[in-house]
Protein backbone atom coordinates (compact mmCIF):
# COMPACT_ATOMS: atom_id res chain seq x y z
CA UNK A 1 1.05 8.79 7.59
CA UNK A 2 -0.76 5.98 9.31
CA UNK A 3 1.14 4.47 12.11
CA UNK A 4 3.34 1.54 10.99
CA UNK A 5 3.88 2.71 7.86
CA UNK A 6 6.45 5.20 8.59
CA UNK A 7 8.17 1.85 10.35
CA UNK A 8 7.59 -0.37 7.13
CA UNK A 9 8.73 2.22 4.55
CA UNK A 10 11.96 2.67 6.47
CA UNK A 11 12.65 -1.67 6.83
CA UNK A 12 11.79 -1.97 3.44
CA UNK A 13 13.30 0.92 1.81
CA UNK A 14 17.11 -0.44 3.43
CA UNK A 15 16.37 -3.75 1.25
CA UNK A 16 14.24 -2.40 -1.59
CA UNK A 17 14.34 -3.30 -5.87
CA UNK A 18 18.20 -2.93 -6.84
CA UNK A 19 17.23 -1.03 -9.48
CA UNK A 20 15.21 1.65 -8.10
CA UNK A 21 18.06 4.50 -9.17
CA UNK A 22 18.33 2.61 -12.41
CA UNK A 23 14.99 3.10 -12.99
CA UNK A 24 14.96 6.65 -13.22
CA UNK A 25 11.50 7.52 -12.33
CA UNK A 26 11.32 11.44 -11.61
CA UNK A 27 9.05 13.71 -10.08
CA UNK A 28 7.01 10.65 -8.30
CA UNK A 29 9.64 9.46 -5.51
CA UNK A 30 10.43 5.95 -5.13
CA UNK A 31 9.12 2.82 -4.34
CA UNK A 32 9.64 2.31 -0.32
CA UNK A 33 6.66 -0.37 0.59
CA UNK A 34 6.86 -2.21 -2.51
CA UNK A 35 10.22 -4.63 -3.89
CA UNK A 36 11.10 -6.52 -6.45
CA UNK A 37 8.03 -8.65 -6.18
CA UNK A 38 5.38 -7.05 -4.34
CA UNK A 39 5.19 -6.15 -0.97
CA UNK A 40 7.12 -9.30 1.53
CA UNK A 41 7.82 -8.99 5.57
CA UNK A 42 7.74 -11.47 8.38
CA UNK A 43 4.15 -12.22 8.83
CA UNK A 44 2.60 -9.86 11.70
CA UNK A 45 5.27 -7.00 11.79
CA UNK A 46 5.23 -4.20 9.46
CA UNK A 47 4.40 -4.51 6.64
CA UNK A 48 2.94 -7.56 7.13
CA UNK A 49 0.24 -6.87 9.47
CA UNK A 50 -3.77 -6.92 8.75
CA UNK A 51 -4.00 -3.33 9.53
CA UNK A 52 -1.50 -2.38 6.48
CA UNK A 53 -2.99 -5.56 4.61
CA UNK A 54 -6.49 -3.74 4.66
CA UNK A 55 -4.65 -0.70 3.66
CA UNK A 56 -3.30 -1.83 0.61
CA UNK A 57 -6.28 -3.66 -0.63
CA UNK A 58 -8.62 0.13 -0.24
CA UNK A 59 -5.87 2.04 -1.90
CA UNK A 60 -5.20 -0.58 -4.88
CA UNK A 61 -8.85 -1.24 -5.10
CA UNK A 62 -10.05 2.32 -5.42
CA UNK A 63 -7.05 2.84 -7.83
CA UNK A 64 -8.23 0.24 -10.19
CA UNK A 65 -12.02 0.97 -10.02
CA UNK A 66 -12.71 2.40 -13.55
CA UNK A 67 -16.07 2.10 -15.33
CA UNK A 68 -19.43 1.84 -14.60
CA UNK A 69 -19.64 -2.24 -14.34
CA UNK A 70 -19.52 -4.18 -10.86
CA UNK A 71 -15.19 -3.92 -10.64
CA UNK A 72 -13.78 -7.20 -8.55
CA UNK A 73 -10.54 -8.39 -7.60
CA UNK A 74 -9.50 -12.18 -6.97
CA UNK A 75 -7.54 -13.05 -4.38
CA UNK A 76 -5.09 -16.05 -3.80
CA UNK A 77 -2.80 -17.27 -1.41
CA UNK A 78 -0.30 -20.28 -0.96
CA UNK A 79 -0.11 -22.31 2.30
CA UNK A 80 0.83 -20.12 5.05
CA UNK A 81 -0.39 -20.08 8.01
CA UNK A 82 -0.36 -16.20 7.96
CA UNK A 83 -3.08 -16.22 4.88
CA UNK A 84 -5.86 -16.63 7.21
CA UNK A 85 -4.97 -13.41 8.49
CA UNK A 86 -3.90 -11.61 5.44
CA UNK A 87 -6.58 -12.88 3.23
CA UNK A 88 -9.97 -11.19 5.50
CA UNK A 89 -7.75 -8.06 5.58
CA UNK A 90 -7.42 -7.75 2.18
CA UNK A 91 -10.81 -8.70 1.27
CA UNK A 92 -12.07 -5.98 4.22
CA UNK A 93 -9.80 -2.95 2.19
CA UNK A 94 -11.31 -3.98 -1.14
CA UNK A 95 -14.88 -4.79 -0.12
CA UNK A 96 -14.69 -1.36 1.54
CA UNK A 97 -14.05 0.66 -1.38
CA UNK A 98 -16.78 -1.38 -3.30
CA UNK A 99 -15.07 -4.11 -4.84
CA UNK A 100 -16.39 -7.19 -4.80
CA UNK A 101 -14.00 -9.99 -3.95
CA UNK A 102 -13.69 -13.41 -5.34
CA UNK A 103 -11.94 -16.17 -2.96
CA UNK A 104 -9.89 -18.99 -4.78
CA UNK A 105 -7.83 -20.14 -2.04
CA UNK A 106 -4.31 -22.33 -2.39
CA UNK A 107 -3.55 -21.95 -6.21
CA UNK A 108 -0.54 -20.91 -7.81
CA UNK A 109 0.52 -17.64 -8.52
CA UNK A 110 0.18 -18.03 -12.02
CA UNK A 111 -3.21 -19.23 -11.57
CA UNK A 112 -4.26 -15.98 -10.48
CA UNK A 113 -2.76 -14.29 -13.50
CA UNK A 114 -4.76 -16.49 -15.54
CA UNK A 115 -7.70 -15.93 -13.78
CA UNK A 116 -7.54 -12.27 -13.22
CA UNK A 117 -7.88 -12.22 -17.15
CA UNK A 118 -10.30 -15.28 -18.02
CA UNK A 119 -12.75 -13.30 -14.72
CA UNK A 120 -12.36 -9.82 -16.56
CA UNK A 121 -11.06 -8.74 -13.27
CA UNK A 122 -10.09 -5.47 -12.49
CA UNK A 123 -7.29 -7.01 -10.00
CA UNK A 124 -5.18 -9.74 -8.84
CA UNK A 125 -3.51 -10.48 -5.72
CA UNK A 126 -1.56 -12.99 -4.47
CA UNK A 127 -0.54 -13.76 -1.20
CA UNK A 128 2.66 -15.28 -1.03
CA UNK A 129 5.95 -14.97 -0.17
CA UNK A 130 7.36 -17.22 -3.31
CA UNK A 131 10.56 -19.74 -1.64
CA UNK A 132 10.49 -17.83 1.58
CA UNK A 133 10.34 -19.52 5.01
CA UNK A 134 6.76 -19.66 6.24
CA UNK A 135 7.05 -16.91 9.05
CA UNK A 136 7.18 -14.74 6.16
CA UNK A 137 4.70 -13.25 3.57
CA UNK A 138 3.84 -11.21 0.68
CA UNK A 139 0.72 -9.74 -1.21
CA UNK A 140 1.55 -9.67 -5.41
CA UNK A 141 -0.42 -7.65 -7.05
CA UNK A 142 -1.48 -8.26 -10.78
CA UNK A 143 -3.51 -6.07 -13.43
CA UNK A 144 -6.37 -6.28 -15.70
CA UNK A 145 -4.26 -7.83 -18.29
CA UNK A 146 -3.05 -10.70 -16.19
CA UNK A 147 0.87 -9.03 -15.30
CA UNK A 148 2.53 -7.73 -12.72
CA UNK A 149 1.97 -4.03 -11.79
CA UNK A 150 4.91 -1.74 -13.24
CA UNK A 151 6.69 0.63 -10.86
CA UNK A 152 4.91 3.75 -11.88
CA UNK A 153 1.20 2.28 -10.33
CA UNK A 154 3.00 0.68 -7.16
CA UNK A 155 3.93 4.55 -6.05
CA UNK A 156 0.58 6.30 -6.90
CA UNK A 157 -0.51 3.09 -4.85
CA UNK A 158 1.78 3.76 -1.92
CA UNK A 159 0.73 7.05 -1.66
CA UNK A 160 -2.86 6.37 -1.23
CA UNK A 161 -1.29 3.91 1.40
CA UNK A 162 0.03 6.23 3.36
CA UNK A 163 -2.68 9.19 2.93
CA UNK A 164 -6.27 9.50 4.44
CA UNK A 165 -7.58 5.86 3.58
CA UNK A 166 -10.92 7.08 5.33
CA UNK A 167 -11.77 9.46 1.82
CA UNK A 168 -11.19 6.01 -0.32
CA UNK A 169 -14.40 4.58 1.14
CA UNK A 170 -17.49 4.38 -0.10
CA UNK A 171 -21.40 4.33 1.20
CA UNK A 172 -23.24 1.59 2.90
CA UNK A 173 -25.20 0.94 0.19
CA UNK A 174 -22.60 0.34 -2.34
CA UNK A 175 -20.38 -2.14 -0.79
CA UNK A 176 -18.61 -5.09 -2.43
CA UNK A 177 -19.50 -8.48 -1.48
CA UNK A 178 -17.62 -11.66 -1.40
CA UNK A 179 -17.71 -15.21 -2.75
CA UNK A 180 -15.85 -18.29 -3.33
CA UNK A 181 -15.04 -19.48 -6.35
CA UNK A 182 -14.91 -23.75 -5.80
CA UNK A 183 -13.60 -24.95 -9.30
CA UNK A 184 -10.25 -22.33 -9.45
CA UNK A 185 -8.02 -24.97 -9.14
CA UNK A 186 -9.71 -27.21 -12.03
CA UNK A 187 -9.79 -24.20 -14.48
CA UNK A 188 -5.99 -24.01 -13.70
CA UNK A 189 -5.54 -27.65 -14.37
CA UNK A 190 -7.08 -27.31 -17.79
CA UNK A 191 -5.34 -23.77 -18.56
CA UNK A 192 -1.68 -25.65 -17.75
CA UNK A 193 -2.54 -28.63 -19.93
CA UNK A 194 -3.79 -26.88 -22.99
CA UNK A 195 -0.41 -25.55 -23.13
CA UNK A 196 1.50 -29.09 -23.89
CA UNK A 197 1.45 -30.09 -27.54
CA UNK A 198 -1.90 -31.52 -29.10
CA UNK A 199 -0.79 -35.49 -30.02
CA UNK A 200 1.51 -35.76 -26.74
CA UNK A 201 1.21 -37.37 -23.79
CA UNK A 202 3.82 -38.38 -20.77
CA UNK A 203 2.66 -42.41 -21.20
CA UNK A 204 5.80 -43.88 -19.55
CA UNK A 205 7.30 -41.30 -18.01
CA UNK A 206 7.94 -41.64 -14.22
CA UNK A 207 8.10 -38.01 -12.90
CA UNK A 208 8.97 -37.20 -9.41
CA UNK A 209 7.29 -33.97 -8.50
CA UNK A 210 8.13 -32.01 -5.34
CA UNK A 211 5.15 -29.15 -4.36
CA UNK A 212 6.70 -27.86 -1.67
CA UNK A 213 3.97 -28.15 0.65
CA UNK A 214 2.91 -24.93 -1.27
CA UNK A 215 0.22 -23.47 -3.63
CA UNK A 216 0.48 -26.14 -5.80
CA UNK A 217 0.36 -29.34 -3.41
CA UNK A 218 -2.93 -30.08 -5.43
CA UNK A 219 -2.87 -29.20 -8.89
CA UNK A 220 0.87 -29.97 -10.33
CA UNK A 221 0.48 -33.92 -9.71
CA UNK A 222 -3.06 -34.03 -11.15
CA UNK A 223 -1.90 -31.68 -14.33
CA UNK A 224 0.71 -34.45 -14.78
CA UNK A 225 -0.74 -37.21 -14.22
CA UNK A 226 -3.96 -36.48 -16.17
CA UNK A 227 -1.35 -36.29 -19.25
CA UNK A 228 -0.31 -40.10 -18.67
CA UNK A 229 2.66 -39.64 -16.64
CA UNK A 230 3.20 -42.06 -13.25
CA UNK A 231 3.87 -39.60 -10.62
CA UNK A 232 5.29 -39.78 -7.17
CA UNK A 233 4.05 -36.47 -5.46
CA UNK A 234 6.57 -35.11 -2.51
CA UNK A 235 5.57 -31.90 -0.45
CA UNK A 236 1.95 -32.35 -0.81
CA UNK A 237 1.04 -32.47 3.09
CA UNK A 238 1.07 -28.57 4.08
CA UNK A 239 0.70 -27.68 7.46
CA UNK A 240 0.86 -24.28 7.72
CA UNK A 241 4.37 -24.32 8.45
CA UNK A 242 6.49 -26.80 5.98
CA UNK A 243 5.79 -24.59 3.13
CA UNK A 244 9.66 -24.50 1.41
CA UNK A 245 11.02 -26.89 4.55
CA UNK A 246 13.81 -29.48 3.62
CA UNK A 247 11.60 -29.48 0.06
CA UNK A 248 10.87 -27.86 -3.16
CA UNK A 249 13.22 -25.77 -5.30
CA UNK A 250 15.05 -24.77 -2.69
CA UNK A 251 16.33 -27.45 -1.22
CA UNK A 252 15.79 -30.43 -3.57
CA UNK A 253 17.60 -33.06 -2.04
CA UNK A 254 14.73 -35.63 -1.25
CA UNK A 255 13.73 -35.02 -4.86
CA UNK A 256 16.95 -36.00 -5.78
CA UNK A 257 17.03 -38.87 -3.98
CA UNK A 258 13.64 -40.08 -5.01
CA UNK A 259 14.41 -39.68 -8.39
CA UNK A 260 17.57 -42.28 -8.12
CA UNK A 261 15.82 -44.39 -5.68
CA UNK A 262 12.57 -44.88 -8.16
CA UNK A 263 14.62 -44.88 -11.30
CA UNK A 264 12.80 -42.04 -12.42
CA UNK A 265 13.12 -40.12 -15.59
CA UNK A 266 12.67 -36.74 -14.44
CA UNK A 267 12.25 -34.66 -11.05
CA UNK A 268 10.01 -31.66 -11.29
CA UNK A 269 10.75 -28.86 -7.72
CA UNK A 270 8.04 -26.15 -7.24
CA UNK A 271 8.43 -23.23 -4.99
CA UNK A 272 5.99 -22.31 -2.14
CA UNK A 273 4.10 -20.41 -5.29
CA UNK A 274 4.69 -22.29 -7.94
CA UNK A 275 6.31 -19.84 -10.29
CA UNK A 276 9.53 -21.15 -10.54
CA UNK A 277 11.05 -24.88 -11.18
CA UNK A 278 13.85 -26.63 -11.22
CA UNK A 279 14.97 -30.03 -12.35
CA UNK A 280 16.80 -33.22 -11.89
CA UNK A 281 17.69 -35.60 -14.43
CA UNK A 282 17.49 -39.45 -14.28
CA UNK A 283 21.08 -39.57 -12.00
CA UNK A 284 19.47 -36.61 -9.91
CA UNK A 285 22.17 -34.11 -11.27
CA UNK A 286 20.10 -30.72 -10.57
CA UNK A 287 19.18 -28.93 -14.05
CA UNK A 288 19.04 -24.82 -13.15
CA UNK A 289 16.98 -21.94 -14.99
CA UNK A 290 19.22 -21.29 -17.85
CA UNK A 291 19.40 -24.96 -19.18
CA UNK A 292 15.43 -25.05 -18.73
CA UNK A 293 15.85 -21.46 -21.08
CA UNK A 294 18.43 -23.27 -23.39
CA UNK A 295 15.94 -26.10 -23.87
CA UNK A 296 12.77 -24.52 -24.65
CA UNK A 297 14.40 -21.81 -27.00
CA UNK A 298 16.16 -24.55 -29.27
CA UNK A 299 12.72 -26.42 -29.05
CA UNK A 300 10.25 -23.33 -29.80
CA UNK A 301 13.40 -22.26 -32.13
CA UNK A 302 12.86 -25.58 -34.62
CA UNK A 303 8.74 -25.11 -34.30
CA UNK A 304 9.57 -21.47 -35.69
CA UNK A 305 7.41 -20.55 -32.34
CA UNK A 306 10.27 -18.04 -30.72
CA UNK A 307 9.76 -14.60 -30.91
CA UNK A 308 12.15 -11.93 -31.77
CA UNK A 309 15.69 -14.34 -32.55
CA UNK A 310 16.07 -13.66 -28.87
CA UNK A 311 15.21 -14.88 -25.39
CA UNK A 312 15.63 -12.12 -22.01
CA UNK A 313 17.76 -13.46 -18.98
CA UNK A 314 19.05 -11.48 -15.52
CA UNK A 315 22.73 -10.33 -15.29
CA UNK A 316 22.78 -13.12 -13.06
CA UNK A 317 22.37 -15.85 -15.90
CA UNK A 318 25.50 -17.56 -16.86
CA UNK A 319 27.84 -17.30 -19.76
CA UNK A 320 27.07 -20.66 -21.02
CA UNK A 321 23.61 -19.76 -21.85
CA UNK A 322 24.79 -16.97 -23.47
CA UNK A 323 27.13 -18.89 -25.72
CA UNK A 324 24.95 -21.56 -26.33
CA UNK A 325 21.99 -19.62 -27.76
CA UNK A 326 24.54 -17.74 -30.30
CA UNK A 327 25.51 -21.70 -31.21
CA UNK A 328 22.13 -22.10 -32.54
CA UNK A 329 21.51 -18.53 -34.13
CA UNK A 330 20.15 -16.57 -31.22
CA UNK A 331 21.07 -13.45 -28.76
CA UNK A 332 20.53 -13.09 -25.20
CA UNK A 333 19.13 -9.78 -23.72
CA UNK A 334 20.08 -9.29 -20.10
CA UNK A 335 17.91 -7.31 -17.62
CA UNK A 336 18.46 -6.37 -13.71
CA UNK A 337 17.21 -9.47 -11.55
CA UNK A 338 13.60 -9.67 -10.70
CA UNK A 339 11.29 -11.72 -13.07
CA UNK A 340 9.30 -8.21 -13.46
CA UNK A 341 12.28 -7.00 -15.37
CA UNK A 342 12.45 -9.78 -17.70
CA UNK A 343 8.68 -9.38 -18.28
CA UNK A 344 8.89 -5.52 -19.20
CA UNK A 345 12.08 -6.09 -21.50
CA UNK A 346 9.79 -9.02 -23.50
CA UNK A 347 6.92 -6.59 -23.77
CA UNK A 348 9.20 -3.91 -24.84
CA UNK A 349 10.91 -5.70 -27.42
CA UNK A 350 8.41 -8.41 -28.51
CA UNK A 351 10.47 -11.14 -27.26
CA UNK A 352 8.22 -14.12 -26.41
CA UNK A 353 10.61 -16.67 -23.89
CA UNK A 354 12.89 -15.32 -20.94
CA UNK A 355 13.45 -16.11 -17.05
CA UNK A 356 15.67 -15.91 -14.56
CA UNK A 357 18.48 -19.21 -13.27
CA UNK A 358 16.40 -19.38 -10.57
CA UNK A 359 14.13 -21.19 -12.34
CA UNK A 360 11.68 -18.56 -13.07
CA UNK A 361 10.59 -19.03 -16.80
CA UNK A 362 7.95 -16.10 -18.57
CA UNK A 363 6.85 -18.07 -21.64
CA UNK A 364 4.75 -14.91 -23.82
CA UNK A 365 3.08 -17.60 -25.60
CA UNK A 366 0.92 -19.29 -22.58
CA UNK A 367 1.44 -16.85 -19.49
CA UNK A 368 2.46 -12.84 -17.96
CA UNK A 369 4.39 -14.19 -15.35
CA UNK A 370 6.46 -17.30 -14.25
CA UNK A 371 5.03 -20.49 -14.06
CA UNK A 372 6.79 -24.05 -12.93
CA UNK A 373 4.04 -25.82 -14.47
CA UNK A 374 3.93 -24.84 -18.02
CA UNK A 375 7.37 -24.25 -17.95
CA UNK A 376 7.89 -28.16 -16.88
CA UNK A 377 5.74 -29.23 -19.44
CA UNK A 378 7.70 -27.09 -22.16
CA UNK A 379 10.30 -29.53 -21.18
CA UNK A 380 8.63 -32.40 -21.00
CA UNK A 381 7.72 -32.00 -24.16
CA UNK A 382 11.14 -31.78 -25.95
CA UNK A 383 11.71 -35.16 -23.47
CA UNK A 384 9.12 -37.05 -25.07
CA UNK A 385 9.71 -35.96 -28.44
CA UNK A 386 14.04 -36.47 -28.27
CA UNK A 387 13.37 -40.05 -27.28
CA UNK A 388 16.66 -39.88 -25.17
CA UNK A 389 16.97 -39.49 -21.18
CA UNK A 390 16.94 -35.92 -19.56
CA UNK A 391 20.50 -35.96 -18.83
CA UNK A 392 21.31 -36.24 -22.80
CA UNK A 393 17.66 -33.85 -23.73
CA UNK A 394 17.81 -30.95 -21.08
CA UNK A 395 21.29 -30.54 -20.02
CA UNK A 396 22.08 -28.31 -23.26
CA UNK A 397 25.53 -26.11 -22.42
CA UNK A 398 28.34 -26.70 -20.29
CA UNK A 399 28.24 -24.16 -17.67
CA UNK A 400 31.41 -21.57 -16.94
CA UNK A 401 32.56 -21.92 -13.64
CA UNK A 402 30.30 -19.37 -11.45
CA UNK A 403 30.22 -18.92 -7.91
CA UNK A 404 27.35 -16.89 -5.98
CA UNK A 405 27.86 -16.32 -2.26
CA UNK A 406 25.36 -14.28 0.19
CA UNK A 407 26.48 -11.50 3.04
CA UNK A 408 23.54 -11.19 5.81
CA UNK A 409 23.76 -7.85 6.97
CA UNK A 410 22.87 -7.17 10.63
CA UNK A 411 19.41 -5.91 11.54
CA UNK A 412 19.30 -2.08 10.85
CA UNK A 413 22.74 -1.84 8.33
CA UNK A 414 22.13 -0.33 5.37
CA UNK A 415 23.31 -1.81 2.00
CA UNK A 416 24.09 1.14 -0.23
CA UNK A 417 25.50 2.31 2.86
CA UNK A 418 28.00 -0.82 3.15
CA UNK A 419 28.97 -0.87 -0.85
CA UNK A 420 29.78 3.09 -0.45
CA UNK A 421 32.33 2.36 1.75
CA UNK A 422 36.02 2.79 0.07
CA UNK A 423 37.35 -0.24 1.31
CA UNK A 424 34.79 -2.07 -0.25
CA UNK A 425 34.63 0.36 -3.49
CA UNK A 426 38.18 -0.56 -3.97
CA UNK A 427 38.14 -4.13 -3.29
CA UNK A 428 35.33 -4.10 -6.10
CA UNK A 429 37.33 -1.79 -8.77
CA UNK A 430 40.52 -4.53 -7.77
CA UNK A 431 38.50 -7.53 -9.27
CA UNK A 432 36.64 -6.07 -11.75
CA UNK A 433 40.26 -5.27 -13.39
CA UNK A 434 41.48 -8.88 -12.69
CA UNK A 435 38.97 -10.16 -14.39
CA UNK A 436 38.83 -8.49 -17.47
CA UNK A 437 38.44 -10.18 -20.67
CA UNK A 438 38.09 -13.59 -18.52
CA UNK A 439 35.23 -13.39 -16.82
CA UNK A 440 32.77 -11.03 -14.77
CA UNK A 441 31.86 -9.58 -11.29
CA UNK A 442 28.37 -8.88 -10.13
CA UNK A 443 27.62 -7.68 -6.51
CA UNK A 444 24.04 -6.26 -5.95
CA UNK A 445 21.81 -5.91 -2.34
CA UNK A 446 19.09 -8.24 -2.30
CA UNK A 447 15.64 -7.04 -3.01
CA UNK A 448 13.22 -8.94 -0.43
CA UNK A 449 16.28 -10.04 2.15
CA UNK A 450 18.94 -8.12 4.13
CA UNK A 451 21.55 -9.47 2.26
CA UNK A 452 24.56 -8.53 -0.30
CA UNK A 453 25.37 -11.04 -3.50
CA UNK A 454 28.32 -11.25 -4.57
CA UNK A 455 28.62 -13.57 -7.90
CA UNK A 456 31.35 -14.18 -10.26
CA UNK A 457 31.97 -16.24 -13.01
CA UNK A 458 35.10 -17.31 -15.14
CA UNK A 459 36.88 -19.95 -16.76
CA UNK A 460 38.69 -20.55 -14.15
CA UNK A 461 37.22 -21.24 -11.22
CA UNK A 462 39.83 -21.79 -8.96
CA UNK A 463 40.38 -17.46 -9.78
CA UNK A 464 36.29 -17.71 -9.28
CA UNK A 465 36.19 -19.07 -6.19
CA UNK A 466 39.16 -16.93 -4.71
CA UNK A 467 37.52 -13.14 -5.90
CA UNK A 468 34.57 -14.00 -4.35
CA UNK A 469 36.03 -15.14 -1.13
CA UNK A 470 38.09 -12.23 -0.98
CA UNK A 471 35.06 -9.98 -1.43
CA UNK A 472 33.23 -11.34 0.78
CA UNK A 473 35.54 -11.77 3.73
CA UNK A 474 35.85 -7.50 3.10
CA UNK A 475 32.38 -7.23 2.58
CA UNK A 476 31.47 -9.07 5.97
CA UNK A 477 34.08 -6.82 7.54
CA UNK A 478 32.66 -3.45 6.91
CA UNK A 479 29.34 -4.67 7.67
CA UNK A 480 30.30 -5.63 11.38
């Protein structure tokens, strides 16, 4: 194994997918490099280094080079200051198992989805690490067909990471080459907006959006404001460093106040990538994922556009969605977290709408994977059309009382070793039977952070908020 990797297996492997037993694959091992959504680290430490970027682009570049036609891979990135290292390994790996590389720069992760297909690309990557801090980073990787890669191609990857990359390469005279494509970004723009409803347009709508100093600092005003809306852009400066800082969907408080402040009718929050968004309405009262879910099923629901009588949410969606979509004639299917989930349940099943309460939203009728654009315009669309402000239009359900609370485990602590611990197995059983019939208890290890969730949700939340204090004050205690 090369060096490194043997260090980077064993980091990510304590904080890998949740669902990795669940999964069930047999006879091919596990997934230890990749998680739930791709391969993430702190920038220049395993597995985030150029040496194992390179590595990863030879072994998924020889493993999707089929055919006899010039294969290429397109490569993104959001605003990290890590991409300029990242981004030359990964096109060295690819280039040197004779793929050529096309160059699109800051564009959202969608974006490459979309243009991994409309190129007839053999490969997409992304380098990102979604609402992380910027000292960290990821590479996504995306197929032929525009989606994510399932967990069956990430191992036979892995294990061409960690063999004899020297045998993937290929002679001198039948190396890729590189180029950049300059009008990414515009194609984007035009993809996102063919998606709103032919006959609409956002003509006096004031729309706060907040990029996050990310992938999309460019593109989301212009798609929005090229559809008639007045826009005040926020997080559109990136640095390098501000990517996700005091800004976007993670911490949407100057949106929020902007909103109020400009008597606003809607704010729109990005992510670092743009494949997730949240909301505020008109009195900056935050609107999550599973209102944004609630909204567009009831509205592709009426324009007999929904797909299967159902829409696919994470166990971690909450009971209000659940209750509302059976008030208006539809189930919801519940998958492990990670929007790759959601995806393979809607293929499975031919459902065409799902996401996550995070805010990421897989709409089968416009994109493979997430996308805070489109999924923002879905909204604006029922906005415009409902003639009523956002806090009447896109606040659907009352939620049940749910509280989510974190536990950072220490550097080298094991999760599955922490939750197999009987203290902690019996604190678990204890609430699980408490809450019976009133509510439920989810507690699951984190798959790109060293960290435990604990979530519950009730009617009560006073009971709510004590269960999950309880667990986590035991929790915190075993982990010490």
């Amino acid at each position: 194994m090369y060096p490194g990797l043997d260090k980077a297996f064993s980091i990510l492997h304590n904080f890998g997918p949740e669902m990795q037993a669940q999964e069930g694959f047999q006879g091919m091992g596990s997934r230890r490099l990749f998680g739930t959504d791709g391969v993430r680290g702190l920038a220049n430490t395993e597995p985030m280094t150029a040496e194992i970027a390179m590595r990863i682009g030879m072994a998924a570049g020889h493993y999707f080079k089929r055919g006899d036609h010039r294969n290429s891979v397109v490569i993104g990135k959001d605003t990290r200051l890590s991409g300029y290292m990242l981004e030359p390994a990964l096109q060295a790996g690819f280039v040197a198992v004779g793929m050529d590389v096309v160059l699109v720069g800051p564009i959202p992760t969608p974006g490459i989805a979309m243009l991994t297909k409309s190129l007839r690309a053999d490969l997409g990557v992304m380098i990102s690490a979604s609402h992380n801090p910027y000292h960290d980073n990821g590479i996504k990787l995306f197929g032929p067909d525009g989606y994510k890669l399932s967990d069956a191609i990430e191992i036979e990857i892995e294990e061409k990471i960690s063999g004899d990359t020297s045998a993937l390469r290929i002679g001198a005279n039948k190396l890729g080459r590189a180029k950049r494509l300059d009008d990414a970004a515009g194609r984007y723009i035009e993809f996102t907006k063919g998606t709103f409803p032919r006959g609409l347009r956002l003509d006096g709508l004031k729309i706060v959006v907040d990029c996050a100093h990310g992938a999309a600092y460019k593109v989301a005003p212009a798609v929005f404001w090229e559809l008639g809306a007045q826009v005040i852009p926020v997080g559109v400066d990136p640095d390098g460093f501000n990517i996700n800082l005091a800004c976007g969907s993670t911490d949407p408080e100057r949106m929020r106040e902007l909103v109020v402040s400009h008597n606003a009718h809607l704010g729109v929050a990005l992510d670092g990538d743009a494949d997730r968004v949240l909301f505020c309405d008109e009195q900056g009262n935050m609107i999550d994922g599973d209102q944004i879910l609630g909204v567009i099923a009831n509205q592709w629901k009426r324009d007999n556009q929904l797909e299967g009588g159902a829409v696919v949410a994470t166990v971690m969606s909450n009971l209000g969605l659940e209750r509302y979509l059976q008030s208006i004639g539809l189930d919801l299917k519940r998958t492990a977290v990670g929007d790759r989930y959601v995806v393979e349940e809607m293929r499975a099943s031919g459902y065409n709408l799902g996401g996550e309460q995070s805010g990421h939203i897989i709409m089968g009728r416009h994109a493979t994977t997430g996308d805070g654009i489109i999924a923002a315009l879905q909204v604006l669309a029922a906005l415009v059309q409902s003639h009523k402000p956002a806090s009447e239009t896109i606040r659907v359900f009352a939620t049940v009382p749910q509280k989510l609370q974190n536990v950072r485990l220490k550097a080298g602590t094991i999760a599955d070793d922490v939750l197999a611990l009987m203290d902690v197995k019996s604190a678990i059983s204890d609430v699980e039977k408490r809450l019976v019939g009133k509510g439920r208890l989810l507690i699951r290890k984190s798959g790109t952070e060293p960290l435990i969730r604990v979530m519950a949700e009730g009617d009560d939340a006073k009971e709510v908020d004590a269960v999950v204090a309880s667990l986590v004050e035991t929790i915190s205690k075993a982990a010490a």
